[in-house]
Every structure is written in C-alpha cells, then in structure tokens.
N, C-alpha and C. Protein backbone atom coordinates (compact mmCIF):
# COMPACT_ATOMS: atom_id res chain seq x y z
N UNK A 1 149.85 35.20 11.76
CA UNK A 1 150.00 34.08 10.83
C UNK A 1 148.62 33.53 10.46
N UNK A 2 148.64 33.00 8.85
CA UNK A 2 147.34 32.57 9.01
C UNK A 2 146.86 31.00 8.92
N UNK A 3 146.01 30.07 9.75
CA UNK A 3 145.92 29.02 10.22
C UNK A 3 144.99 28.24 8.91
N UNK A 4 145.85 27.38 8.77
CA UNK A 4 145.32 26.57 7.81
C UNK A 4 144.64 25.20 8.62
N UNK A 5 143.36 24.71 8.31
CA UNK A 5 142.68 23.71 8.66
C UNK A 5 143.39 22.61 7.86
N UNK A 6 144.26 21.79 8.38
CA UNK A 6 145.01 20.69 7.89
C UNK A 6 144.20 19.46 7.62
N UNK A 7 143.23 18.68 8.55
CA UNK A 7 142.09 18.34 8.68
C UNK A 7 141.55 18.31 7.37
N UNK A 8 140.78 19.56 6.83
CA UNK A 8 140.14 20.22 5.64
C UNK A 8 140.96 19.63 5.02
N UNK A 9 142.00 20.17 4.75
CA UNK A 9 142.86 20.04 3.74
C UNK A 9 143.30 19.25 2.93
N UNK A 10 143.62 18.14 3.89
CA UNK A 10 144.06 16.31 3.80
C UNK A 10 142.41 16.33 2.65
N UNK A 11 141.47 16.22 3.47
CA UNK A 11 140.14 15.35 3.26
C UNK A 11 140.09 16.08 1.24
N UNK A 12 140.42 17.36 1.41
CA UNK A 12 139.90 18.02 0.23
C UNK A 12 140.98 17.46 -0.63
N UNK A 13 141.97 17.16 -0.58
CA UNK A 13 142.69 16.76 -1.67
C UNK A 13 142.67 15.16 -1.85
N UNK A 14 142.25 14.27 -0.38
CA UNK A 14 141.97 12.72 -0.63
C UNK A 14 140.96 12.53 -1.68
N UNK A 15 140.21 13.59 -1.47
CA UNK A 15 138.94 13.44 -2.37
C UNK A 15 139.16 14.19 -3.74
N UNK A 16 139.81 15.02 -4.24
CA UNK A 16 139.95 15.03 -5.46
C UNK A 16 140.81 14.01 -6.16
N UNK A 17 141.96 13.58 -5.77
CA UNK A 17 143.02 12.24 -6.35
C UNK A 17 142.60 11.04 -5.78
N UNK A 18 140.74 11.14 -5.06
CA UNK A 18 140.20 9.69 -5.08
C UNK A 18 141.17 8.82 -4.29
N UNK A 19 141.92 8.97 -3.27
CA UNK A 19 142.92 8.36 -2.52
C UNK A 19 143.59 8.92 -1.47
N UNK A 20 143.99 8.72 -0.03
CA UNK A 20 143.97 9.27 1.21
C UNK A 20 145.50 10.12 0.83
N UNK A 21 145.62 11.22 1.28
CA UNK A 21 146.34 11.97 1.02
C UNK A 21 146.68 12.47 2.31
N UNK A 22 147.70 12.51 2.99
CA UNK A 22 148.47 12.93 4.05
C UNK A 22 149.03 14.41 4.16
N UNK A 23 148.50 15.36 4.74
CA UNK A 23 149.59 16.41 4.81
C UNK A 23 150.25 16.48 5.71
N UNK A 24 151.72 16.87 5.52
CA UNK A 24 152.53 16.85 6.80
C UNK A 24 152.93 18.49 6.29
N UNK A 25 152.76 19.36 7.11
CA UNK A 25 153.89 20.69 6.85
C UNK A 25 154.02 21.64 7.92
N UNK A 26 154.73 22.24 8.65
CA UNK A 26 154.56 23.52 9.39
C UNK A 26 154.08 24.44 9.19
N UNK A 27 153.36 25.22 9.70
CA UNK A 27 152.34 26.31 9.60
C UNK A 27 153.19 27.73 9.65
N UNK A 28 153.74 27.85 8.59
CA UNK A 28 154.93 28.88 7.92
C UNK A 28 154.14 29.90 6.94
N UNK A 29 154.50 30.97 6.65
CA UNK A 29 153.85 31.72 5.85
C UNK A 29 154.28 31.31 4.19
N UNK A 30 155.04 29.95 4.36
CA UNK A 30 156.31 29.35 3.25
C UNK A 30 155.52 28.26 2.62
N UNK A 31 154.63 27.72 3.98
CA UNK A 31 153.66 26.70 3.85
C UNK A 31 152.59 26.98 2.94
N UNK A 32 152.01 28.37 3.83
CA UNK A 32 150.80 28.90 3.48
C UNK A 32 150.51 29.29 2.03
N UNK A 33 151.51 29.68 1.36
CA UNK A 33 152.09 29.88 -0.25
C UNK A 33 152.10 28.90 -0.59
N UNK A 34 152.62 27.51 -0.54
CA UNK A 34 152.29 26.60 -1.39
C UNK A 34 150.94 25.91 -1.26
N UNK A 35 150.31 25.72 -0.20
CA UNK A 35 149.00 25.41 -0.47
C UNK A 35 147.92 26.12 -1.34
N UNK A 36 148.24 27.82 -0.78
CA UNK A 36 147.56 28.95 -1.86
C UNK A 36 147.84 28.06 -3.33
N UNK A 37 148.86 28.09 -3.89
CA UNK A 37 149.57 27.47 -5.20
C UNK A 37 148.55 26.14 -5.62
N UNK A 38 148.94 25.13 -4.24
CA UNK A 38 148.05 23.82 -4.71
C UNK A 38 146.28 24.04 -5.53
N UNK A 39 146.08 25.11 -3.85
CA UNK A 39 144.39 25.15 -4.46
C UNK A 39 144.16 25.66 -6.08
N UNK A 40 145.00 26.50 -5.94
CA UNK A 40 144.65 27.31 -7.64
C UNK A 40 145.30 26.36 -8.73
N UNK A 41 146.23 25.65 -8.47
CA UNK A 41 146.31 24.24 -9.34
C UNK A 41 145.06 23.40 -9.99
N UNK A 42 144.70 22.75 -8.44
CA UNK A 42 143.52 21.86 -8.37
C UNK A 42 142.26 22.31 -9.21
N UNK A 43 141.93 24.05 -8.89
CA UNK A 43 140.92 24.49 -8.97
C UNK A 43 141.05 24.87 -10.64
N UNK A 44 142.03 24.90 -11.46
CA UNK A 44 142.67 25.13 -12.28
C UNK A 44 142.31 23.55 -13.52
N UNK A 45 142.56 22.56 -12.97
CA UNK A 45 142.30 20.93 -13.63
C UNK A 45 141.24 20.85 -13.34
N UNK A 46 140.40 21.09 -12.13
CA UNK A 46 138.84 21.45 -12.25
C UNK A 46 138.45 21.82 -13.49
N UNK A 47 138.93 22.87 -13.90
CA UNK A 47 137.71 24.05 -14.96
C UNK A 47 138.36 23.04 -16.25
N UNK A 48 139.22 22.17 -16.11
CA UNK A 48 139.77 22.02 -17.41
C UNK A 48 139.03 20.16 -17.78
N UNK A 49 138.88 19.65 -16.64
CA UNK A 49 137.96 18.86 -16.47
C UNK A 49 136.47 18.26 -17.21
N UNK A 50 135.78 19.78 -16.58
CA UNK A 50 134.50 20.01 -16.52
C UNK A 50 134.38 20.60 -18.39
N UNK A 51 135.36 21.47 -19.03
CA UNK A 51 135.34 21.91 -20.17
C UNK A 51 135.64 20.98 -21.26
C-alpha cells in the first residue's frame, strides 16, 4: 500500500485555500485515488491562476 503523509497533506492544502484544512481518511488504495485526483485538481487551478 502506498503511505500518504497526512501531516503534508493537511498543511499543503491549508495553504493553498489560505485556511486550516483537516484531513480525515483511511489509508485505502480508494483514498489514495482521490487525493492523486485532488493534487492534479489543485495543480490544475494553479496553471490557470498563474495564466
């Protein structure tokens, strides 16, 4: 399975929506897919941001 830094995670998304952001989820390969999803979201309003 692969281990997601939750820690990281919280901090990296408090800090993009500028406001403390909580993750709660089980460390599922069900999990691991939607965070994959989130980042390429985020990273996604990034480029659209900056353009």
């Amino acid at each position: 399975m692969i281990e997601i830094n939750k820690d990281e995670l919280q901090e990296n998304l408090s800090q993009y929506f500028n406001h403390e952001i909580y993750v709660h989820f089980e460390m599922t390969n069900g999990a691991y897919a939607a965070y994959r999803m989130v980042k390429q979201l985020l990273a996604l309003f990034e480029m659209q941001k900056q353009s």
